[in-house]
Protein backbone atom coordinates (compact mmCIF):
# COMPACT_ATOMS: atom_id res chain seq x y z
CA UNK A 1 0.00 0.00 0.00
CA UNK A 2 1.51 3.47 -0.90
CA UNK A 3 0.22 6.62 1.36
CA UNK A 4 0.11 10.28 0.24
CA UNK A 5 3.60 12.57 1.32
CA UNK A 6 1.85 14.55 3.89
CA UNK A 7 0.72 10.73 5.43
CA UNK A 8 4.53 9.55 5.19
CA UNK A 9 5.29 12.41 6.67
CA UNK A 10 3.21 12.23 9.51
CA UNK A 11 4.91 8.53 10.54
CA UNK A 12 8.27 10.35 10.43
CA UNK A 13 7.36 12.96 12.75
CA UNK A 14 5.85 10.26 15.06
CA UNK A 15 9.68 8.69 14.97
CA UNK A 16 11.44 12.09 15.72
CA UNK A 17 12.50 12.46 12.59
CA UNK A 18 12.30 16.67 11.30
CA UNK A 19 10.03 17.38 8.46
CA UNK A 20 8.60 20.76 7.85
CA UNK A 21 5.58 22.15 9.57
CA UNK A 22 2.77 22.29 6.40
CA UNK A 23 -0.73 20.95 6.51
CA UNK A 24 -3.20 18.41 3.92
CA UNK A 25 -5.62 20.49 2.72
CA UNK A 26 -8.97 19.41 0.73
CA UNK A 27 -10.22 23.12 0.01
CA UNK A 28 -9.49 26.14 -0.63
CA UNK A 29 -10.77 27.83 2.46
CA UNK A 30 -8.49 25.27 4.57
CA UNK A 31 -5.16 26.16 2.22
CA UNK A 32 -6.10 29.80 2.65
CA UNK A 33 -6.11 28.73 6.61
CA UNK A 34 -2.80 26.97 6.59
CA UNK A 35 -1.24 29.64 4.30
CA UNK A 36 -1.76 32.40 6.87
CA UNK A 37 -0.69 30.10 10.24
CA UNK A 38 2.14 29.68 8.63
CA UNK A 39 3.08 33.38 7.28
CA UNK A 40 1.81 34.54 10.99
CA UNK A 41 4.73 31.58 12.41
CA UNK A 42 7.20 33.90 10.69
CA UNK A 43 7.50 31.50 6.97
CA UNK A 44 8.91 34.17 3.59
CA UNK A 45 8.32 30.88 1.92
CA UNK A 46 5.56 28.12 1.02
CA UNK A 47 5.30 25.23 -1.09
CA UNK A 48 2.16 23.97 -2.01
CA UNK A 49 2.71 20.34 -3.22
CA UNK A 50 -0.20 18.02 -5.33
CA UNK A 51 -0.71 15.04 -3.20
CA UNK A 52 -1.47 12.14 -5.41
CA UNK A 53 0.09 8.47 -5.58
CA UNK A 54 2.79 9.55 -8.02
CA UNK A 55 6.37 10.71 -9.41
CA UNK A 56 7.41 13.98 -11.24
CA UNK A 57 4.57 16.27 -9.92
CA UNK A 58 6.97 19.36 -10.22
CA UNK A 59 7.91 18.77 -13.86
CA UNK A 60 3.61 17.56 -14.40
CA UNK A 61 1.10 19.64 -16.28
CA UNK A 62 -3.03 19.45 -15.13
CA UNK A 63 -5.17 19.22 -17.99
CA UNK A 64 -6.47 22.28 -17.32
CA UNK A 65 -2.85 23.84 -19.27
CA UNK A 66 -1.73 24.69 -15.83
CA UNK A 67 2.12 23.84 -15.67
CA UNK A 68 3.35 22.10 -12.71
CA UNK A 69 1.76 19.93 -9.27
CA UNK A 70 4.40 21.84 -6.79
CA UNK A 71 4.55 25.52 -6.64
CA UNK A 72 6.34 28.20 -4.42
CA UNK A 73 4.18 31.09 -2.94
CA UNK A 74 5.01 34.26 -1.34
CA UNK A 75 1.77 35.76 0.21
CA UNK A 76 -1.41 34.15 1.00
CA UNK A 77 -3.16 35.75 -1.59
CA UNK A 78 -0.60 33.73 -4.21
CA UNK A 79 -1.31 30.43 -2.46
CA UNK A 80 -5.21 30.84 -2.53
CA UNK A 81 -4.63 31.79 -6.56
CA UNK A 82 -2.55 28.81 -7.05
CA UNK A 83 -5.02 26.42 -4.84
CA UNK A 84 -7.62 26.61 -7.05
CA UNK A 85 -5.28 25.82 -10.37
CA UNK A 86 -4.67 22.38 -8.44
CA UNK A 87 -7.40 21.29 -6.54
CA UNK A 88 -9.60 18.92 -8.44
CA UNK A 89 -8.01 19.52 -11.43
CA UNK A 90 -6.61 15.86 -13.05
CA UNK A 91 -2.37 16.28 -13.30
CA UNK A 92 -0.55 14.60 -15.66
CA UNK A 93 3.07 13.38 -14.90
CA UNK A 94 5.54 10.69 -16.23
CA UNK A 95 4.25 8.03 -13.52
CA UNK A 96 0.61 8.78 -14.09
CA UNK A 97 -0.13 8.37 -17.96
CA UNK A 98 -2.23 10.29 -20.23
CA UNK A 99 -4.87 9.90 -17.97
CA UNK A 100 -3.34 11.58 -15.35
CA UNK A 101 -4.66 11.95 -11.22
CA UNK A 102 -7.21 14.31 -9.99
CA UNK A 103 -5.68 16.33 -7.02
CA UNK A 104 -7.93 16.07 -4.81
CA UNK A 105 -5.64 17.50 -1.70
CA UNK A 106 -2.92 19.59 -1.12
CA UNK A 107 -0.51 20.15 1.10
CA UNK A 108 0.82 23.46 2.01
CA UNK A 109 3.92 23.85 4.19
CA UNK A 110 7.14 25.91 4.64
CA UNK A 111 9.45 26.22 1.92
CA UNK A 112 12.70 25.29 3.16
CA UNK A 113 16.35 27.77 2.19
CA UNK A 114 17.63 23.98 0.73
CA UNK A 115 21.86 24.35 1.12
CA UNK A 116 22.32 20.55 -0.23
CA UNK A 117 19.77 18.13 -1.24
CA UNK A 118 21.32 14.62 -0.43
CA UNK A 119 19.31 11.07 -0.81
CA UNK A 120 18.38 8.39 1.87
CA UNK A 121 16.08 5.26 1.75
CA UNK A 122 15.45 2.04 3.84
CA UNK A 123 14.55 -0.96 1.80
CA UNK A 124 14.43 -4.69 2.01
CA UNK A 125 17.58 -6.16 0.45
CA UNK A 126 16.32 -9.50 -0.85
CA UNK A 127 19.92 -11.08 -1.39
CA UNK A 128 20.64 -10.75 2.44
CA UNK A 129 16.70 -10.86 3.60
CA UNK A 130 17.65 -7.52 6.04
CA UNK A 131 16.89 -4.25 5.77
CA UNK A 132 19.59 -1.94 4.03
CA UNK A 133 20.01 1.82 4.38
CA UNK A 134 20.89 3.48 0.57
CA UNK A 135 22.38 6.96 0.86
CA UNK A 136 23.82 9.54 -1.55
CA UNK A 137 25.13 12.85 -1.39
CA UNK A 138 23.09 13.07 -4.97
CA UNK A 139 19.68 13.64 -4.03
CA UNK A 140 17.04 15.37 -6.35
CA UNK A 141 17.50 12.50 -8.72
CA UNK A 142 16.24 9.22 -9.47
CA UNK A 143 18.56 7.14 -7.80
CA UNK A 144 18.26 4.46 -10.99
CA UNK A 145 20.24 7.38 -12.88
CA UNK A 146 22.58 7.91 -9.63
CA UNK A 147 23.62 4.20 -9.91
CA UNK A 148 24.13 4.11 -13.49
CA UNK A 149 26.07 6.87 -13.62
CA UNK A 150 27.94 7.62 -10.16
CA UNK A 151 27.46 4.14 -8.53
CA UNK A 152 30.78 5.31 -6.28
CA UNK A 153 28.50 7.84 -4.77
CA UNK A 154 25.98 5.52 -3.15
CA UNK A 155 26.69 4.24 0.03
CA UNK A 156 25.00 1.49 1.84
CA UNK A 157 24.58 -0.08 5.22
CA UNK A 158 23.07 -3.58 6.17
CA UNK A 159 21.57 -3.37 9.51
CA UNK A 160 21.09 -6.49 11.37
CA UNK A 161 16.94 -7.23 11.64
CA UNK A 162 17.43 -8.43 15.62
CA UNK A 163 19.88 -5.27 16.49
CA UNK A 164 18.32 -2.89 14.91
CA UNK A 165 20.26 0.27 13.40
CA UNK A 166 23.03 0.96 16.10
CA UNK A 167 24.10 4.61 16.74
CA UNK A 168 27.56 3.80 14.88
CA UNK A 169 26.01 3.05 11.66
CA UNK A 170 24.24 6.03 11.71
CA UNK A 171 27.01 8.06 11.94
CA UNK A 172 28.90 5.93 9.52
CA UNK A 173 26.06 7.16 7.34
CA UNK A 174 25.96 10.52 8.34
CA UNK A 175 29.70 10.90 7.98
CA UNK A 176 29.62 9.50 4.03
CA UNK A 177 27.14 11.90 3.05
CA UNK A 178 30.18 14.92 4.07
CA UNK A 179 27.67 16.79 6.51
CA UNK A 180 29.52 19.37 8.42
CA UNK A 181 30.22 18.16 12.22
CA UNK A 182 27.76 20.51 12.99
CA UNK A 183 25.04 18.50 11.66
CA UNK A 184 26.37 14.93 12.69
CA UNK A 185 24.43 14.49 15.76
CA UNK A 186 21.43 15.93 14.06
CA UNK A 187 21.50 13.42 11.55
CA UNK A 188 21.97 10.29 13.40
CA UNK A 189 19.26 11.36 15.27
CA UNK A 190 17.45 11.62 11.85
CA UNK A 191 18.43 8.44 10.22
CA UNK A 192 17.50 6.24 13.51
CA UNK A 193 14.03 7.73 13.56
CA UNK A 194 13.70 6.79 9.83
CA UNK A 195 14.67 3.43 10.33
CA UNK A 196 12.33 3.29 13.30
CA UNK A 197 9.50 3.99 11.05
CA UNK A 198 10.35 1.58 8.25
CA UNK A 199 10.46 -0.95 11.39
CA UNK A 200 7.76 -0.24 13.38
CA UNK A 201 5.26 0.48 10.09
CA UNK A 202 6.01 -2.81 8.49
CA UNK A 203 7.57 -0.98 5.09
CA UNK A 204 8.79 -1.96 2.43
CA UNK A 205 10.36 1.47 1.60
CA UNK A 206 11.11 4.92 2.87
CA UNK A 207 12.26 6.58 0.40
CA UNK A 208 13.64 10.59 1.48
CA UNK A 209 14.40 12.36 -1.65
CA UNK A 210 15.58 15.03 -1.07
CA UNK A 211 16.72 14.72 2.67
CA UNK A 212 18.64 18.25 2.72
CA UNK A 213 20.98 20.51 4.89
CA UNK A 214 18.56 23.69 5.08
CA UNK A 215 19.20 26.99 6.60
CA UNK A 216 16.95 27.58 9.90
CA UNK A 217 15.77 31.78 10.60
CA UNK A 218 18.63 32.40 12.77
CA UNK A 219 21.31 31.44 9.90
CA UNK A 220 21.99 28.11 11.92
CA UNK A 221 22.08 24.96 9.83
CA UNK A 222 19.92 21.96 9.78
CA UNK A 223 18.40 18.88 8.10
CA UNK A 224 15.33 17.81 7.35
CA UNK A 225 12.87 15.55 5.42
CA UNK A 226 11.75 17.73 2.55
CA UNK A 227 10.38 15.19 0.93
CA UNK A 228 9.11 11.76 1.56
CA UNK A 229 7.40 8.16 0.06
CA UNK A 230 6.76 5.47 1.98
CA UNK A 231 5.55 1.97 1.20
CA UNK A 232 4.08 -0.02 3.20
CA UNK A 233 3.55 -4.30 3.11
CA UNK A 234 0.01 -5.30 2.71
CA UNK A 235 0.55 -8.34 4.50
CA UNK A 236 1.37 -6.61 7.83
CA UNK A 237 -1.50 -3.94 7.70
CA UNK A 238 -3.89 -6.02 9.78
CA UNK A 239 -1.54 -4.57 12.72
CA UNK A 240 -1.97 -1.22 11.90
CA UNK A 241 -5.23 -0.06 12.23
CA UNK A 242 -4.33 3.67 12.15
CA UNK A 243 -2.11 3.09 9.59
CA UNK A 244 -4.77 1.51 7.45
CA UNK A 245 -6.90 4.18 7.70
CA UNK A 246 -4.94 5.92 5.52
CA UNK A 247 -5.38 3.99 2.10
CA UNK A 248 -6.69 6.23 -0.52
CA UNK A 249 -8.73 3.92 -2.86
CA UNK A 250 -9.25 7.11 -5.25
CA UNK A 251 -6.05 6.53 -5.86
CA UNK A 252 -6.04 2.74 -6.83
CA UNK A 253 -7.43 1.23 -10.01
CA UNK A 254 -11.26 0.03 -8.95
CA UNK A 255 -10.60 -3.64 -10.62
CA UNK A 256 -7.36 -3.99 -8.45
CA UNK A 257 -9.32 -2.66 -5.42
CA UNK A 258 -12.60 -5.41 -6.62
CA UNK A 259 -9.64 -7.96 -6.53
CA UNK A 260 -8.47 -7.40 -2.97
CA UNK A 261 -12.08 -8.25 -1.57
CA UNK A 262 -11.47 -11.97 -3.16
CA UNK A 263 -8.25 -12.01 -2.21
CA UNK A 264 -6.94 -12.07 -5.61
CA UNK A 265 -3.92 -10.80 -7.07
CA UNK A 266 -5.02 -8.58 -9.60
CA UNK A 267 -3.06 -5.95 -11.94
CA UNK A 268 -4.73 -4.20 -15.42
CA UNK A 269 -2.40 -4.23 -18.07
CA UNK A 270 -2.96 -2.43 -21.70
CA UNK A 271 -3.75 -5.28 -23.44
CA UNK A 272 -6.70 -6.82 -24.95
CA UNK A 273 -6.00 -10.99 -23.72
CA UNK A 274 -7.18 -11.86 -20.39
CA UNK A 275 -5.48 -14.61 -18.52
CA UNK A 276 -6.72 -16.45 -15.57
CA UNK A 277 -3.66 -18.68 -13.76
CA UNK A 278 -3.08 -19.99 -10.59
CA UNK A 279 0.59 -19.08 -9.24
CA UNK A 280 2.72 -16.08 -9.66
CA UNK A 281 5.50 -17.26 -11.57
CA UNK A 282 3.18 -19.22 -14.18
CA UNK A 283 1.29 -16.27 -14.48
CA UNK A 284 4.25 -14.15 -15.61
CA UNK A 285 5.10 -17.01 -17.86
CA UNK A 286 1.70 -16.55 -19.43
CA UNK A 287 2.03 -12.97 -20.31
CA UNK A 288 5.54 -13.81 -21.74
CA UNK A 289 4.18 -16.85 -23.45
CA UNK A 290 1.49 -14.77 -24.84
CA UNK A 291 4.00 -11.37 -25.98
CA UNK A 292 6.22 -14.13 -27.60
CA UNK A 293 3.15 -14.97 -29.84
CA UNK A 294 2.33 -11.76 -30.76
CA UNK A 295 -0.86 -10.57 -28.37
CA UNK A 296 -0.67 -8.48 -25.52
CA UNK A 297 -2.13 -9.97 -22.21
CA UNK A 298 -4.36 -7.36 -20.36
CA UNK A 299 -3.78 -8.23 -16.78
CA UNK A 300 -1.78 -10.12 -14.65
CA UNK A 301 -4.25 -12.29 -12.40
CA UNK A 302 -3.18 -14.94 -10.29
CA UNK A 303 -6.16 -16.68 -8.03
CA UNK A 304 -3.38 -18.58 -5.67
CA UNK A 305 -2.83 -22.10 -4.73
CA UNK A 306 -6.05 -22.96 -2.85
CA UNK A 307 -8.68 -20.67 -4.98
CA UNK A 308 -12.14 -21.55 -4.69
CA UNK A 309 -15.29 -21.81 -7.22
CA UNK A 310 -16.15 -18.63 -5.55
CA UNK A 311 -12.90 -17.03 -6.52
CA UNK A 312 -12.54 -17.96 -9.98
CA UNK A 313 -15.99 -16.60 -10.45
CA UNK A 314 -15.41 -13.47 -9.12
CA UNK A 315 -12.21 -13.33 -11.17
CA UNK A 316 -14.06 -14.01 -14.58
CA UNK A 317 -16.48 -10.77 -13.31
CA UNK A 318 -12.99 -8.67 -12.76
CA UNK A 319 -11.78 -9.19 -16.06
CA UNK A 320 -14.70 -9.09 -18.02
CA UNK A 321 -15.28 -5.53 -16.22
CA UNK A 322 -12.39 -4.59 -18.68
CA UNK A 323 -13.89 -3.45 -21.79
CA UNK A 324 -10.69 -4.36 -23.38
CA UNK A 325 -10.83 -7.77 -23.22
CA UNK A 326 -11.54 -9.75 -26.10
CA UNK A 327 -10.44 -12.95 -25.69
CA UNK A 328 -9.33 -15.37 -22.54
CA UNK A 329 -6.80 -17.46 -21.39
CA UNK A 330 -7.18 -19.82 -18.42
CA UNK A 331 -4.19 -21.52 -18.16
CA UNK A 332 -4.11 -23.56 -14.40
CA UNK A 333 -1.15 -26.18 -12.96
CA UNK A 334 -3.01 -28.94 -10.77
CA UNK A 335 -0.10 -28.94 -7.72
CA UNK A 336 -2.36 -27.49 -4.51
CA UNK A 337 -5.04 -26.57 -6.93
CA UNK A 338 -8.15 -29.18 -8.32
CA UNK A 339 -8.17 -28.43 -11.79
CA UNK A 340 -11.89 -29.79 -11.34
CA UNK A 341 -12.49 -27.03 -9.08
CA UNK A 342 -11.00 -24.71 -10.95
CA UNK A 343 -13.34 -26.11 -14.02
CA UNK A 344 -16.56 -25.96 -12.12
CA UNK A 345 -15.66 -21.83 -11.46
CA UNK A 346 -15.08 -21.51 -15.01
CA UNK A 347 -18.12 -22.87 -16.21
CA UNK A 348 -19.87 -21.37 -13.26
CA UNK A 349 -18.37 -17.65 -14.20
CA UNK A 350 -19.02 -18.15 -17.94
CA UNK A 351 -22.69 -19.19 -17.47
CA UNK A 352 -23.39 -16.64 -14.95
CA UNK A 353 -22.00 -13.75 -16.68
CA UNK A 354 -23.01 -14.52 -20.24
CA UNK A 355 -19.30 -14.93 -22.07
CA UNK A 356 -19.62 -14.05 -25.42
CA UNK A 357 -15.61 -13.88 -26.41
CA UNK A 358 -12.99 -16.49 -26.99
CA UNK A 359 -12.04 -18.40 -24.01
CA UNK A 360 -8.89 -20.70 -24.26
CA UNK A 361 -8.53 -23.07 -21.16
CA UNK A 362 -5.23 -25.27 -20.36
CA UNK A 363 -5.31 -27.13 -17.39
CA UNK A 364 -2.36 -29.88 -16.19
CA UNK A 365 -2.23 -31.74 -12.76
CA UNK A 366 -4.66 -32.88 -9.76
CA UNK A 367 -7.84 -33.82 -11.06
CA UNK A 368 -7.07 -32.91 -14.41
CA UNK A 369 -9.41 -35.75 -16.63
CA UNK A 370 -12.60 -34.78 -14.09
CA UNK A 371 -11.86 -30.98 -14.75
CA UNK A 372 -11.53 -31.83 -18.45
CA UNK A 373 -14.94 -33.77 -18.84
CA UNK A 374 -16.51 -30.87 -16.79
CA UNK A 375 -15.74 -28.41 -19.44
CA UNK A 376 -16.05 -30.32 -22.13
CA UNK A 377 -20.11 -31.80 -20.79
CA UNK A 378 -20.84 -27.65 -19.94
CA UNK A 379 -22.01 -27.06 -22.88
CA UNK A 380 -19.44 -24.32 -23.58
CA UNK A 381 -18.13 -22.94 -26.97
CA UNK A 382 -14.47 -23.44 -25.28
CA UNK A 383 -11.02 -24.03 -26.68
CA UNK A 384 -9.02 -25.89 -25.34
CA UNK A 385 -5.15 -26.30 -25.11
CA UNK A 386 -2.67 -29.38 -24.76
CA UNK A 387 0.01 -26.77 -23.91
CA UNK A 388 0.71 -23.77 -22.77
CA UNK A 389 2.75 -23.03 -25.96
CA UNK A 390 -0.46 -24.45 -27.47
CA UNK A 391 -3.30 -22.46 -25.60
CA UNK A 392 -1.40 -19.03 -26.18
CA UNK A 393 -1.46 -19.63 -30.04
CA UNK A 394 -5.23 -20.25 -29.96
CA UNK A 395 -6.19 -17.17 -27.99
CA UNK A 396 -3.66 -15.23 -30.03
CA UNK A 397 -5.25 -16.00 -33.34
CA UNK A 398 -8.77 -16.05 -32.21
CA UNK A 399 -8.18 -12.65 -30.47
C-alpha cells in the first residue's frame, strides 16, 4: 500500500525524525487557513505540493494547461490563486499516464532555504533478507540514474533485523554523506528515527528524496525531510489499524481494489488478452508466453494455490469488467489446486455472466481428466489447449 507525502510524513514525525511544519488540505478555504498560520509563524516561503500516488509532480502539467503539481508562494493571496489551479483539477506526470490523477488535496507547508539536497532510503535487500540503508550525497535525482552513472557515490549499510540500526552506523552514514560536524548528531538522530519507522510500520520502503541541509531563521544549519514516500507491506497492515486508515482507494485502479475483496492478485495491463492462472510465476510465464506470440495480455491475475469456485468466479467478473478484453486465457497447474475445481468456477463464471468472447482453457495436474470432462459436458463454446505453448497460439489467433 503506498500513502500520500503529507501521510509519510506524519509517521516520520511520530519517529522524531524533522520534516517541515505544512498541513493536507482538501479546500481552498483550509489552504487559505494553513497559508496564513504559517506566514503569521514567521514563513517568507511556502510550497504547495499536489498530493497524489505519483512521481514527477513538479515537472507535471493538469489538464487544465496549468504547468506544474508543486509551486512556491510568497503571500497568502498567491497560495489561494494557485489552490484553485490544483485542486480537483486531473495532473498529468511521467508516472501517471495520459490519464493523469485528480488532485484532490494539497498540502501546504514551509518552503525550506535547501543548502544541499542529499538522498536516503530504507529498503528490504532480498539477497541478504535484512533491511539496508541506501544513501547519496546526490539527491534530487532518481537514484536508478545515480547508480548508473555515479554508482561510487551511493553508500550502503546492512543493519542487522534483531539489532536494529546501532548509533555507529548512523554516523557511519551521516559521515559519508560529508555533513559538516555541525550536523552529525542531528543526523543520526534523523536516520535512527527513519529506520524506526520503516520498522515499526512494516515498510517496504522509505524513500527521502531530497533529505537536505537547510538553513533555519537564525542562519543556523539543519536537516530535514523535505520530501518523503513510503511503502508499506500489505501483508502486515492487519496490525496497523491507524495506519490503514490511511489507504486512498481514489487513488487505486477500482478492478485492483474489486480484486483485494477476493483475495486475488489482480493488476490491469494495456492489453486486450485476459489470462486467468493460478501461481505467480506461471502467471508471468503466461504474459511472456502470450507477448512471444504476438498478443498483448491485459492483466496479470493470479487466483493462488487454494482458490475456490467462488474465486474464480469473481475473477471471470474482474476481467470481463475490462472493456478491453476480447479474448481469454485460463491456463491452471493442478499442484495445490483441483483443476476440477478450478473447471466448475469456469463454467460457473461463464454461465453466470453470459461470455460471449474467446475463451482458451489449459489445465495440467490434480484432477485434471474430471476438470476436463466438466468443461467439455458444460455445454461451452471453449477451446481448449494441450500446452501452454499451445493455448497461447489459440487465444492469439482467435483474439
Amino acid at each position: 500500500m503506498n500513502i500520500h507525502e503529507y501521510q509519510a510524513k506524519e509517521l516520520l514525525a511520530r519517529n522524531g525524525v524533522n520534516v517541515p511544519s505544512g498541513k493536507a488540505c482538501k479546500s481552498i478555504e483550509e489552504a487559505q487557513t494553513a497559508a496564513q498560520a504559517l506566514f503569521d509563524a514567521g514563513q517568507s516561503m511556502l510550497v504547495i505540493k499536489s498530493q497524489i500516488h505519483a512521481g514527477g509532480r513538479g515537472k507535471g502539467t493538469f489538464k487544465s494547461g496549468f504547468q506544474g503539481g508543486v509551486h512556491l508562494c510568497k503571500s497568502v493571496d498567491e497560495t489561494v490563486e494557485t489552490a484553485k489551479a490544483m485542486l480537483g483539477e486531473v495532473l498529468v506526470t511521467k508516472q501517471t499516464g495520459p490519464e493523469g490523477r485528480e488532485v484532490k488535496t494539497l498540502l501546504v507547508a514551509s518552503a525550506e532555504k535547501i543548502v544541499k539536497e542529499l538522498y536516503l532510503a530504507v529498503l528490504l535487500d532480498r539477497n541478504t533478507s535484512k533491511p539496508i540503508v541506501m544513501a547519496s550525497t546526490e539527491g534530487g535525482m532518481d537514484i536508478e540514474e545515480v547508480a548508473e552513472k555515479s554508482p561510487e557515490k551511493i553508500v550502503k549499510e546492512t543493519i542487522d533485523p534483531a539489532m536494529g540500526m546501532m548509533p555507529y552506523q548512523a554516523r557511519k552514514i551521516a559521515a559519508a554523506l560529508n555533513l559538516p560536524s555541525s550536523l552529525i548528531g542531528q543526523a543520526t538522530k534523523l536516520l535512527m528515527g527513519v529506520y524506526k519507522t520503516f520498522w515499526s510500520c512494516d515498510a517496504s520502503m522509505v524513500e527521502i528524496n531530497p533529505l537536505c541541509i537547510v538553513e533555519n531563521v537564525d542562519e543556523t544549519q539543519g536537516i530535514a525531510a523535505v520530501d518523503a514516500k513510503i511503502s508499506l507491506d500489505d501483508n502486515a497492515l492487519y496490525r496497523h489499524k491507524d495506519i490503514l486508515e490511511m489507504r486512498d482507494l481514489a487513488e487505486e485502479a477500482p478492478l485492483e481494489i474489486e480484486a483485494g475483496k477476493f483475495d486475488l492478485n489482480y493488476i490491469k495491463l494495456d492489453g486486450n488478452i485476459a489470462c486467468l492462472v493460478n501461481g505467480a510465476g506461471l502467471a508471468m510465464a503466461t504474459m511472456d508466453i502470450i507477448k512471444h506470440y504476438g498478443g498483448d495480455p491485459a492483466n496479470f491475475l493470479d487466483v493462488g494455490g487454494g482458490a475456490s469456485r467462488e474465486q474464480v468466479t469473481a475473477a471471470f467478473k474482474i476481467i470481463l469488467s475490462d472493456p478491453n478484453v476480447k479474448g481469454i486465457l485460463v491456463n491452471i497447474f493442478g499442484g495445490i489446486m483441483q483443476c476440477d475445481v478450478i473447471a466448475e468456477g469456469v463454467v460457473s463464471a461463464a454461465k453466470e455472466t453470459n461470455l460471449s468472447i474467446p475463451l482458451v482453457v489449459r489445465l495440467e495436474g490434480n484432477n485434471v481428466e474430471i476438470g476436463k470432462k466438466i468443461l467439455n459436458e458444460s455445454g461451452l463454446e471453449l477451446i481448449s489447449g494441450d500446452s501452454m505453448a499451445d493455448a497461447a497460439k489459440k487465444i492469439v489467433a482467435v483474439v
